[in-house]
N, C-alpha and C. Protein backbone atom coordinates (compact mmCIF):
# COMPACT_ATOMS: atom_id res chain seq x y z
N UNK A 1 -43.87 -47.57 27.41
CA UNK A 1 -44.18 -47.72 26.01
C UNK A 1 -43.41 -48.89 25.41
N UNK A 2 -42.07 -49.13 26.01
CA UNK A 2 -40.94 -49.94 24.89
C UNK A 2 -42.12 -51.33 25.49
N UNK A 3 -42.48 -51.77 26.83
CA UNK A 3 -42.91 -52.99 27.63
C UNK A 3 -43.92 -52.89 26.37
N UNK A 4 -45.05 -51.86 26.36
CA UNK A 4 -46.41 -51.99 25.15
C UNK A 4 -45.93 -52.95 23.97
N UNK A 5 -44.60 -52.43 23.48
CA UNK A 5 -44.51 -53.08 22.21
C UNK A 5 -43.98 -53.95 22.34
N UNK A 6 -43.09 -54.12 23.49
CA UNK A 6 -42.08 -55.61 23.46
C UNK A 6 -43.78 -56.50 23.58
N UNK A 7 -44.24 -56.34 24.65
CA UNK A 7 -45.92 -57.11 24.71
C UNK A 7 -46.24 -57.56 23.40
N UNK A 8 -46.56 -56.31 22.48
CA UNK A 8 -47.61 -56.52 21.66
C UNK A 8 -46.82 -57.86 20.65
N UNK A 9 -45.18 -57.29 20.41
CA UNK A 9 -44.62 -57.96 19.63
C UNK A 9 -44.48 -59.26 20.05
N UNK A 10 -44.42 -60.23 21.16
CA UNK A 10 -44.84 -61.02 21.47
C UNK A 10 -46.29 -61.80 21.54
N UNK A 11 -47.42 -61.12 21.05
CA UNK A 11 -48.75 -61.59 21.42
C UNK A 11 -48.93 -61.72 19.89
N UNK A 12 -48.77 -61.10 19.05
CA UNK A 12 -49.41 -60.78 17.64
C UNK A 12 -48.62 -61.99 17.02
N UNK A 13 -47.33 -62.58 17.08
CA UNK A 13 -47.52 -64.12 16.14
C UNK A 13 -48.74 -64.98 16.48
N UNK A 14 -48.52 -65.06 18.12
CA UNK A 14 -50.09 -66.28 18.54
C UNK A 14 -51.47 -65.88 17.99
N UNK A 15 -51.47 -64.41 17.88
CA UNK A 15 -53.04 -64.17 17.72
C UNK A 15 -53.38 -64.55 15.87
N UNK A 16 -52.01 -63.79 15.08
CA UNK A 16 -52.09 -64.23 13.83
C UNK A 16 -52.23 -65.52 13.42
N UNK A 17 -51.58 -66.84 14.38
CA UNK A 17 -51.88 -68.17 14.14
C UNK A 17 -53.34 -68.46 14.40
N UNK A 18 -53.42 -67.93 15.18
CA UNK A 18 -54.99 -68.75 16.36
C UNK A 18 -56.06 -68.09 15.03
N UNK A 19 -55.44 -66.72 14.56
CA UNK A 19 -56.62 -66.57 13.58
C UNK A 19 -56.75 -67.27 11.84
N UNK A 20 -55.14 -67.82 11.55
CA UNK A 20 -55.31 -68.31 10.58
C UNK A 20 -55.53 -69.55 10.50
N UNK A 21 -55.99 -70.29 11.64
CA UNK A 21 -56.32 -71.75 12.21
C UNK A 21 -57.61 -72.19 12.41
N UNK A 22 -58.47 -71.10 11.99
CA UNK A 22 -59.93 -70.86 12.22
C UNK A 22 -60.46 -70.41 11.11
N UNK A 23 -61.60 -71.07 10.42
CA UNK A 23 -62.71 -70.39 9.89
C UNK A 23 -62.59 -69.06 9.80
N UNK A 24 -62.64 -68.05 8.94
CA UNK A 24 -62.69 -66.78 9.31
C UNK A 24 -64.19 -66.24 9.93
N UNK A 25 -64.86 -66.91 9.92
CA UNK A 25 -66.39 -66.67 10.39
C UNK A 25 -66.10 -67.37 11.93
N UNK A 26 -65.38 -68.63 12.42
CA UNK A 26 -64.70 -68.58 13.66
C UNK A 26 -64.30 -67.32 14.50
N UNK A 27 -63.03 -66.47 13.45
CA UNK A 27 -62.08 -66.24 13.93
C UNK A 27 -62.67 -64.88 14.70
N UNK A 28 -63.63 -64.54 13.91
CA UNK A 28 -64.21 -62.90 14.13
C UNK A 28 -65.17 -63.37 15.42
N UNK A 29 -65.59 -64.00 15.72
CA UNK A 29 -66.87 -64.58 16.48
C UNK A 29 -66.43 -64.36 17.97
N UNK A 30 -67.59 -63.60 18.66
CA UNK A 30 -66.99 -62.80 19.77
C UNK A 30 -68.50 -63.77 20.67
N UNK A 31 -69.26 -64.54 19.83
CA UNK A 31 -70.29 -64.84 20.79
C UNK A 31 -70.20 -66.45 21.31
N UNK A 32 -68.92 -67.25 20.82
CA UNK A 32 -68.79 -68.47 21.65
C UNK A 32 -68.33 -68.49 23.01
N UNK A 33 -68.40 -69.52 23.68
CA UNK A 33 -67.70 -69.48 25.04
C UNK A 33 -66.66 -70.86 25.26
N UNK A 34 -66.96 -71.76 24.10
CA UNK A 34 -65.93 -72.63 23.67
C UNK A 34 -65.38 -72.85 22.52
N UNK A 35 -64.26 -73.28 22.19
CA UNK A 35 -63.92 -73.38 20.62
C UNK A 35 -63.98 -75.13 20.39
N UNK A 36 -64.27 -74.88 19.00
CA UNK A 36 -64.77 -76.04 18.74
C UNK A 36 -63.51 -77.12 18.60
N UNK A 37 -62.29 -76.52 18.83
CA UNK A 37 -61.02 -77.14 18.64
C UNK A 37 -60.36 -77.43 19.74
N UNK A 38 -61.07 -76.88 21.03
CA UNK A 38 -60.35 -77.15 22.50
C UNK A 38 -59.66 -78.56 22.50
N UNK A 39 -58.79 -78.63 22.68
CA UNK A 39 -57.70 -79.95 23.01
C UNK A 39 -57.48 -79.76 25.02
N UNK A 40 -58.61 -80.52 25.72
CA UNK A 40 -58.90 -80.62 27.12
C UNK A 40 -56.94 -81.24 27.54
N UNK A 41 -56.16 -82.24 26.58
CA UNK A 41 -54.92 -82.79 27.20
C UNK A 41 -53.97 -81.69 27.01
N UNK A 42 -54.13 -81.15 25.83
CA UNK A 42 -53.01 -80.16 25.93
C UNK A 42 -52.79 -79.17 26.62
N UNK A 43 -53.97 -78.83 26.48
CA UNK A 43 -54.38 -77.28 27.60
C UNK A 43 -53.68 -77.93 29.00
N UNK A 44 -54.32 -78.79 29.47
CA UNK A 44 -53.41 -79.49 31.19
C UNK A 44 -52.02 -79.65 30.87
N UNK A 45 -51.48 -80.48 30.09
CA UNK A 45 -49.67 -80.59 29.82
C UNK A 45 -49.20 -79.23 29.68
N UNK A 46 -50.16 -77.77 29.15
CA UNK A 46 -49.50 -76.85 29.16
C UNK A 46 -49.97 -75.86 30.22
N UNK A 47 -50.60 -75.87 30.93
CA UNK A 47 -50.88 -75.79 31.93
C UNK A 47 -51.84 -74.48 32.23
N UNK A 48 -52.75 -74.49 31.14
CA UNK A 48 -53.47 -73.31 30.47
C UNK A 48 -54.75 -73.33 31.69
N UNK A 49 -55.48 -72.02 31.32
CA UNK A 49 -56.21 -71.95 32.29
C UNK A 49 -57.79 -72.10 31.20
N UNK A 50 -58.61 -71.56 31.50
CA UNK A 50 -59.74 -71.61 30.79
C UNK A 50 -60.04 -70.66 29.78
N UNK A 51 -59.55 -69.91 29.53
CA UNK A 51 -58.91 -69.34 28.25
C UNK A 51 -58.04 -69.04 27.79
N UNK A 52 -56.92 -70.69 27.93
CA UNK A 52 -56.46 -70.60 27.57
C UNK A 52 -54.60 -70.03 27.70
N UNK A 53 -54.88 -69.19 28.86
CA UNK A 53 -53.51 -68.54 29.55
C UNK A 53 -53.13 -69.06 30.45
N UNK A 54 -51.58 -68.55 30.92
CA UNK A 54 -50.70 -68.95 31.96
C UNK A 54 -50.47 -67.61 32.28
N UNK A 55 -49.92 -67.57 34.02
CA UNK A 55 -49.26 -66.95 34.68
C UNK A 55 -47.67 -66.94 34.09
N UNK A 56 -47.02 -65.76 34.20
CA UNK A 56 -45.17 -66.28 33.67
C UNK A 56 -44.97 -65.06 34.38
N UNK A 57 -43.49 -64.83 34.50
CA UNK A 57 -42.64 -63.44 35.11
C UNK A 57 -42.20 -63.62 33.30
N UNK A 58 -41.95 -62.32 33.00
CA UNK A 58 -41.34 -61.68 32.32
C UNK A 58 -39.65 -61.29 32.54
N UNK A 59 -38.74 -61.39 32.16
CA UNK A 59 -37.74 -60.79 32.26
C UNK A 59 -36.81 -60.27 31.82
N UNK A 60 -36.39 -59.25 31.83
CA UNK A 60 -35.74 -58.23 31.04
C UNK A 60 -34.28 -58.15 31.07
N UNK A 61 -33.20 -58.57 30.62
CA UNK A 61 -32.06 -58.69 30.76
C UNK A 61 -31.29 -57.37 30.15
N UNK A 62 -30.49 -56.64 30.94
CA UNK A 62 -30.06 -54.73 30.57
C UNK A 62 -28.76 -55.24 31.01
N UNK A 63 -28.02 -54.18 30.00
CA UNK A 63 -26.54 -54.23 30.77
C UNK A 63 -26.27 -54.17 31.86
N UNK A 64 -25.41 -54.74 32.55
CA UNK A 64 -24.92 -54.36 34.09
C UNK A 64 -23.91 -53.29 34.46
N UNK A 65 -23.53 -53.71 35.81
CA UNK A 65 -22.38 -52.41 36.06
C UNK A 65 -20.58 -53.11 35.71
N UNK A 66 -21.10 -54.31 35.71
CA UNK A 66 -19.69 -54.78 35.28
C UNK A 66 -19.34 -56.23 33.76
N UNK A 67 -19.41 -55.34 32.81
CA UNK A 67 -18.98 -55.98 31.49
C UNK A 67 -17.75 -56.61 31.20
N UNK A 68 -17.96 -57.79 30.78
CA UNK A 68 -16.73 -58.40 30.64
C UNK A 68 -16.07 -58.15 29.53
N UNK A 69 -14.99 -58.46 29.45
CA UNK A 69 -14.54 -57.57 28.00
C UNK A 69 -14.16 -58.90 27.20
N UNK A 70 -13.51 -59.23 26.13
CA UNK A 70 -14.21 -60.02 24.94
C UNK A 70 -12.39 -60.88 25.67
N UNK A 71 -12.68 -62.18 25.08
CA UNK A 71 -11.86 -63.14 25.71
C UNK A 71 -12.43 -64.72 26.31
N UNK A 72 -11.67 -65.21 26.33
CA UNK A 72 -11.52 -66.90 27.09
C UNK A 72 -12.70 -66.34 27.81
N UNK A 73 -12.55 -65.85 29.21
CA UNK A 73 -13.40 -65.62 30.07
C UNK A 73 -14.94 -65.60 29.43
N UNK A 74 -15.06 -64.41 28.95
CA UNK A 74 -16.35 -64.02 28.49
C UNK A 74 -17.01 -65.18 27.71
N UNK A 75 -16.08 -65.57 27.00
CA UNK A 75 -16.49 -66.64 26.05
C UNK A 75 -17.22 -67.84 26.94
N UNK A 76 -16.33 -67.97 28.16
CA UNK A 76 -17.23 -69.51 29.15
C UNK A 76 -18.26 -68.50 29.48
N UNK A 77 -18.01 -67.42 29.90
CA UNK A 77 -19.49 -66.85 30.39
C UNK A 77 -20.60 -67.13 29.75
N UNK A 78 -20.45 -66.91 28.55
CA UNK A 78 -21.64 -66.61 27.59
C UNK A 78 -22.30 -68.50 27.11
N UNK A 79 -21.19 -69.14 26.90
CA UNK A 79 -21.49 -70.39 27.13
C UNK A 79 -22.32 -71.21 28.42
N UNK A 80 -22.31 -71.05 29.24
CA UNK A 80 -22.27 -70.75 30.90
C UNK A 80 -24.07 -70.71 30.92
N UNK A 81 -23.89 -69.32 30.24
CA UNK A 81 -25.43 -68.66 29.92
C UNK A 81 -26.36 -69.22 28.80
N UNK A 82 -25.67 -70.20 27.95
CA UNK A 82 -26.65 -70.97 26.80
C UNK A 82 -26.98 -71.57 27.07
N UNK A 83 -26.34 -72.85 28.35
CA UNK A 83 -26.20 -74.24 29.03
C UNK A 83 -27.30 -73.85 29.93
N UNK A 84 -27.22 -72.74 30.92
CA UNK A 84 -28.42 -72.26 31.64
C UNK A 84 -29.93 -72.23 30.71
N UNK A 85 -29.80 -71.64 29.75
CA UNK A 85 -30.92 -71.64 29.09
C UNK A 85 -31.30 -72.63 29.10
N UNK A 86 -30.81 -74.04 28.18
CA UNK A 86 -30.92 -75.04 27.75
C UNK A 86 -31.60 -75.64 29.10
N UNK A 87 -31.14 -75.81 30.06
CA UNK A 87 -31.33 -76.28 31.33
C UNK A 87 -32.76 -75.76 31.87
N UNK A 88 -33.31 -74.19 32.03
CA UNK A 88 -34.19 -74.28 32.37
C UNK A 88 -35.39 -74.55 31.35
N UNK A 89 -35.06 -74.75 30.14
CA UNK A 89 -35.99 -74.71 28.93
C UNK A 89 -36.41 -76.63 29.31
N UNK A 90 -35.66 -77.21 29.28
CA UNK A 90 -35.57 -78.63 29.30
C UNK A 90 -36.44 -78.93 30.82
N UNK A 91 -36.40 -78.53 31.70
CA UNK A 91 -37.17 -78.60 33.94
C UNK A 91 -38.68 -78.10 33.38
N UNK A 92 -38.45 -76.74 31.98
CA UNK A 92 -40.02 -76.41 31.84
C UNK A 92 -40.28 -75.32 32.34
N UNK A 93 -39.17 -74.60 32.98
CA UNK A 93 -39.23 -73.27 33.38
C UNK A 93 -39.17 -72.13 32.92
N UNK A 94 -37.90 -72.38 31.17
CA UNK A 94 -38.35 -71.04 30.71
C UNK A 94 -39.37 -71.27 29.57
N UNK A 95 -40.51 -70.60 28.88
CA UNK A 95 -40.90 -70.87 28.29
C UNK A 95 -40.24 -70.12 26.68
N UNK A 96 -39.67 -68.99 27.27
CA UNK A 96 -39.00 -68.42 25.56
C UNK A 96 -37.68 -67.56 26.40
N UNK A 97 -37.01 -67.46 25.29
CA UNK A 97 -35.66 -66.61 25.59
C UNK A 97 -35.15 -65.99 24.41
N UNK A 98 -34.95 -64.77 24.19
CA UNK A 98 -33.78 -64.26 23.21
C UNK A 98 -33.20 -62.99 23.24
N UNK A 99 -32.50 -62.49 22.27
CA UNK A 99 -31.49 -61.42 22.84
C UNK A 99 -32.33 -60.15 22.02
N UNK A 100 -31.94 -59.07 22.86
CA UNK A 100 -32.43 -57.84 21.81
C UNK A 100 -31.64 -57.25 20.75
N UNK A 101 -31.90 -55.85 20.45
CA UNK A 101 -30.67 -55.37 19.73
C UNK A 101 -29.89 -54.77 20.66
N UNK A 102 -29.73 -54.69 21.75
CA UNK A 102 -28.58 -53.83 22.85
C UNK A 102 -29.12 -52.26 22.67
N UNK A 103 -30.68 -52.20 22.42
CA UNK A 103 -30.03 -50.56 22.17
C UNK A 103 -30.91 -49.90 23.55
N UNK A 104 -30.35 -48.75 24.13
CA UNK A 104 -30.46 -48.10 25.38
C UNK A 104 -30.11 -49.31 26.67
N UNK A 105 -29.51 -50.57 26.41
CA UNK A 105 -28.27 -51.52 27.25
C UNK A 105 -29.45 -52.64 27.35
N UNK A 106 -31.24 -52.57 26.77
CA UNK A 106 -31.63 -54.13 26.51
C UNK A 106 -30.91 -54.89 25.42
N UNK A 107 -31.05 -55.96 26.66
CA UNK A 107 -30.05 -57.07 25.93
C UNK A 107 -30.58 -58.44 25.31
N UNK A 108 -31.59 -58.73 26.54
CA UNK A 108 -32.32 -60.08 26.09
C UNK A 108 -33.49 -60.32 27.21
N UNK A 109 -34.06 -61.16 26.53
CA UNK A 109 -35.02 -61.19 27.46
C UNK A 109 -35.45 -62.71 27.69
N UNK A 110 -36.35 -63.57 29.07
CA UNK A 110 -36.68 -64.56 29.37
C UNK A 110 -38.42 -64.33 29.79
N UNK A 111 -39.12 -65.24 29.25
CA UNK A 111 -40.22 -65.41 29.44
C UNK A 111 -40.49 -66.79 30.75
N UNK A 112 -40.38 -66.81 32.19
CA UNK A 112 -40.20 -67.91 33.39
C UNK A 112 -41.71 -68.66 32.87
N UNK A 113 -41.77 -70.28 32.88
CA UNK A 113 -43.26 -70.43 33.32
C UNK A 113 -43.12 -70.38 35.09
N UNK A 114 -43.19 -69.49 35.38
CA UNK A 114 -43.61 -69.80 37.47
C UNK A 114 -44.40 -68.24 37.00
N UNK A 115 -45.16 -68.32 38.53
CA UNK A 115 -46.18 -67.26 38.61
C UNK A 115 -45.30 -66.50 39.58
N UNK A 116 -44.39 -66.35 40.63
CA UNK A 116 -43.98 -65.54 41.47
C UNK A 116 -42.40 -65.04 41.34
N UNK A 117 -42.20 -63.75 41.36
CA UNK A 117 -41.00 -62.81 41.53
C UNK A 117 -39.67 -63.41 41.80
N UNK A 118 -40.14 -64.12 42.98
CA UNK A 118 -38.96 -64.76 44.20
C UNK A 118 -38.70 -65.30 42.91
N UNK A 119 -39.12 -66.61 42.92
CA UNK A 119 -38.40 -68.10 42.31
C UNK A 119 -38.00 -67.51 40.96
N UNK A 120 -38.84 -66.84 39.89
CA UNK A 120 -37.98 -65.69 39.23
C UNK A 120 -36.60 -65.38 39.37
N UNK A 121 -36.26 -64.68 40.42
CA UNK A 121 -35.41 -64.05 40.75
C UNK A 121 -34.00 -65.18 41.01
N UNK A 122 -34.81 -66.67 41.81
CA UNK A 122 -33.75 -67.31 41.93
C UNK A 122 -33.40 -68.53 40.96
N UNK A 123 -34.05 -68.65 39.90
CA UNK A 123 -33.96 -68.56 38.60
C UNK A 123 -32.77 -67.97 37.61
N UNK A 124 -32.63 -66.83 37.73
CA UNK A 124 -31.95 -66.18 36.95
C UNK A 124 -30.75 -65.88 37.36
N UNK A 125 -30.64 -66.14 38.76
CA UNK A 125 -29.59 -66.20 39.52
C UNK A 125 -28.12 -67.24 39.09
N UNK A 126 -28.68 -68.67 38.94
CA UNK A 126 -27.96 -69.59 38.06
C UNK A 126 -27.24 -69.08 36.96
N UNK A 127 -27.74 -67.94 35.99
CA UNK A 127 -27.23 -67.79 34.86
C UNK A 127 -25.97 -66.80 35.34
N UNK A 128 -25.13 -67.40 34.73
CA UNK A 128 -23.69 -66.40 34.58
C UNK A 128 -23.22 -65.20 34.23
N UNK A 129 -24.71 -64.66 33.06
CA UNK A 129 -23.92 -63.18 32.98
C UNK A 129 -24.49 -62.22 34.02
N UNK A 130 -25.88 -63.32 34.96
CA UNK A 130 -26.29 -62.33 35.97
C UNK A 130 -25.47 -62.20 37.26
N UNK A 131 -24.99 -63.62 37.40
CA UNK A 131 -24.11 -63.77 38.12
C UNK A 131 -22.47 -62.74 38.64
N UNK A 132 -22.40 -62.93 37.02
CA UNK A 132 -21.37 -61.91 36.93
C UNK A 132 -21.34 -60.22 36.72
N UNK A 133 -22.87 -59.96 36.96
CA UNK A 133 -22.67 -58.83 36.76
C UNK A 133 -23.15 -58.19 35.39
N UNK A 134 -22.41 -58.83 34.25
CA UNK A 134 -23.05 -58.61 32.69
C UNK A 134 -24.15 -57.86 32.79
N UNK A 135 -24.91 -58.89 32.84
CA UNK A 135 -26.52 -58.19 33.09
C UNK A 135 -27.41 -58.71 34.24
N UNK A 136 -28.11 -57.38 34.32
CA UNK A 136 -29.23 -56.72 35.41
C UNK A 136 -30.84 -57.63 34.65
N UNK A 137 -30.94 -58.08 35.82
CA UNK A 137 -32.86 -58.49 35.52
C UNK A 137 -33.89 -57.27 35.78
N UNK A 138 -35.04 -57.42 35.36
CA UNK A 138 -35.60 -56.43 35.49
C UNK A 138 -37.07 -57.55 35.10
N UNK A 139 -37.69 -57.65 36.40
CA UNK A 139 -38.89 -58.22 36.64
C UNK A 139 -40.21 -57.64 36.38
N UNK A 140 -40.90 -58.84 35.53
CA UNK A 140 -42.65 -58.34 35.46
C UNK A 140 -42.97 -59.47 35.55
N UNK A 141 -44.18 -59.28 36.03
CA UNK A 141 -45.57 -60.44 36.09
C UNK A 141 -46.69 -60.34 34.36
N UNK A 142 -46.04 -61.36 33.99
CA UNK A 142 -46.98 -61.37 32.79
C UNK A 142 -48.19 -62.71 32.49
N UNK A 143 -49.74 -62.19 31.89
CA UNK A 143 -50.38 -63.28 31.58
C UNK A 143 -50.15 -63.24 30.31
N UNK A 144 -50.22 -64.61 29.75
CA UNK A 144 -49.79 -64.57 28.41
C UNK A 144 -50.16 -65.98 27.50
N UNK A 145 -50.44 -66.05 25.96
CA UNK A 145 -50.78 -67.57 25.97
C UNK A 145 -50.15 -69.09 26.87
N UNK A 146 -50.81 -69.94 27.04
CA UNK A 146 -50.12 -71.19 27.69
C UNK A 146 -49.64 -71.89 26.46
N UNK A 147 -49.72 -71.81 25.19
CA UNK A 147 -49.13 -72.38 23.78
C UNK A 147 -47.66 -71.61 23.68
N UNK A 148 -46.88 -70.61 24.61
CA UNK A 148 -45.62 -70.15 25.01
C UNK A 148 -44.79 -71.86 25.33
N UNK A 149 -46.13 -72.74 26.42
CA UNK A 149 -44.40 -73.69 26.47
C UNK A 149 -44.36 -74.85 25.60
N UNK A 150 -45.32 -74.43 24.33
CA UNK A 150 -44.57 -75.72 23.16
C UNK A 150 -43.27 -74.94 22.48
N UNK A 151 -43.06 -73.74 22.46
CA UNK A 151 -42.01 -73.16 21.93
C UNK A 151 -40.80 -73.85 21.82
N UNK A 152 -40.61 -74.47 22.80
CA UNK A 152 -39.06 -75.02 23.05
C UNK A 152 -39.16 -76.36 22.25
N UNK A 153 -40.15 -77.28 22.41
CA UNK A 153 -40.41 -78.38 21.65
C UNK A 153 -40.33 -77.56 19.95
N UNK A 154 -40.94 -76.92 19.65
CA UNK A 154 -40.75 -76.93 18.36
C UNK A 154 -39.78 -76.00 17.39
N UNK A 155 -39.28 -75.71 18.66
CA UNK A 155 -37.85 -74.77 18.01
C UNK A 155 -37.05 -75.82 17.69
N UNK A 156 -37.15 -77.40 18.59
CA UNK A 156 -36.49 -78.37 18.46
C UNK A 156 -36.32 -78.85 16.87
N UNK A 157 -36.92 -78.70 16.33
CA UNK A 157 -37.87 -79.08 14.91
C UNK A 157 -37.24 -78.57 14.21
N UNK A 158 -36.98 -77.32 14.49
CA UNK A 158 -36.58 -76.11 13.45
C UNK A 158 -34.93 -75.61 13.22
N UNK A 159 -33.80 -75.91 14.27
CA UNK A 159 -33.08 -75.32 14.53
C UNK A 159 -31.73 -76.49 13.94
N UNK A 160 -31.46 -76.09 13.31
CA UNK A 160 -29.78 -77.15 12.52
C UNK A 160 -28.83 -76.68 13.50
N UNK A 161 -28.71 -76.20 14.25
CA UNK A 161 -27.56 -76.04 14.91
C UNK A 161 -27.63 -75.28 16.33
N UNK A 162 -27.64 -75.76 17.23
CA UNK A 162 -27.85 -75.82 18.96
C UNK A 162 -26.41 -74.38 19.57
N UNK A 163 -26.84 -73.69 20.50
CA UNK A 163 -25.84 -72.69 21.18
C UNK A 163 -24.99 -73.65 22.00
């Protein structure tokens, strides 16, 4: 159930844009098979399929078995873990990242653009609090819009002050 809503809560900004970007006589229209707004370059730079989606792993970041306790240390950790972000956001690999509220030990979560588990897995490996233990991944295979990897470009836009 929590995956239903983490899902839904992820799908429903794109669908609310895609619908306030359209004609409302567009938006309802269940009988086209193209939109009259298809952008053929973007869809390829983002690496969309024919309606529009990408393959991604999902990933779920939960407390681990070994927490660091607050200090110097933790502090490079967690730094460690922004620089990682930054890094795979910049190669094109993650397409979104952020933290939860901690409650029942979710912590944060990563949206990969790759389609397979493995490279997933060795992915997340790089980051330090997985490294260290902090936190546990917890893998899914998700389809999901391909307009996920302008995110990082336009958070660029938006954000006065960098982790």
């Amino acid at each position: 159930m929590r995956m239903l809503l983490a899902s839904l809560a992820l799908c429903l900004p794109w669908g609310l844009a895609l619908a306030q970007a359209q004609p409302p006589s567009a938006a309802l229209s269940t009988t086209s098979t193209t939109s009259p707004i298809y952008n053929a370059e973007m869809a390829s730079a983002v690496g969309a399929d024919d309606y529009g989606m990408k393959k991604y792993v999902l990933v779920v970041l939960k407390t681990g078995p070994s927490p660091m306790p607050a200090g110097a240390e933790r502090s490079a950790m967690f730094k460690g873990h922004f620089a990682n972000i930054n890094r795979l956001a910049a190669e094109g690999k993650l397409a979104l990242a952020g933290p939860f509220d901690g409650v029942d030990g979710w912590r944060g979560l990563f949206i990969l653009a790759v389609s397979d588990i493995e490279e997933a897995k060795q992915l997340t490996q790089t980051d330090p609090v997985i490294s260290s233990g902090e936190m546990v991944a917890e893998y899914h295979k998700y389809y999901g819009s391909a307009a996920l990897m302008l995110v990082n470009d336009a958070h660029k836009k938006l954000a006065k002050k960098s982790f």
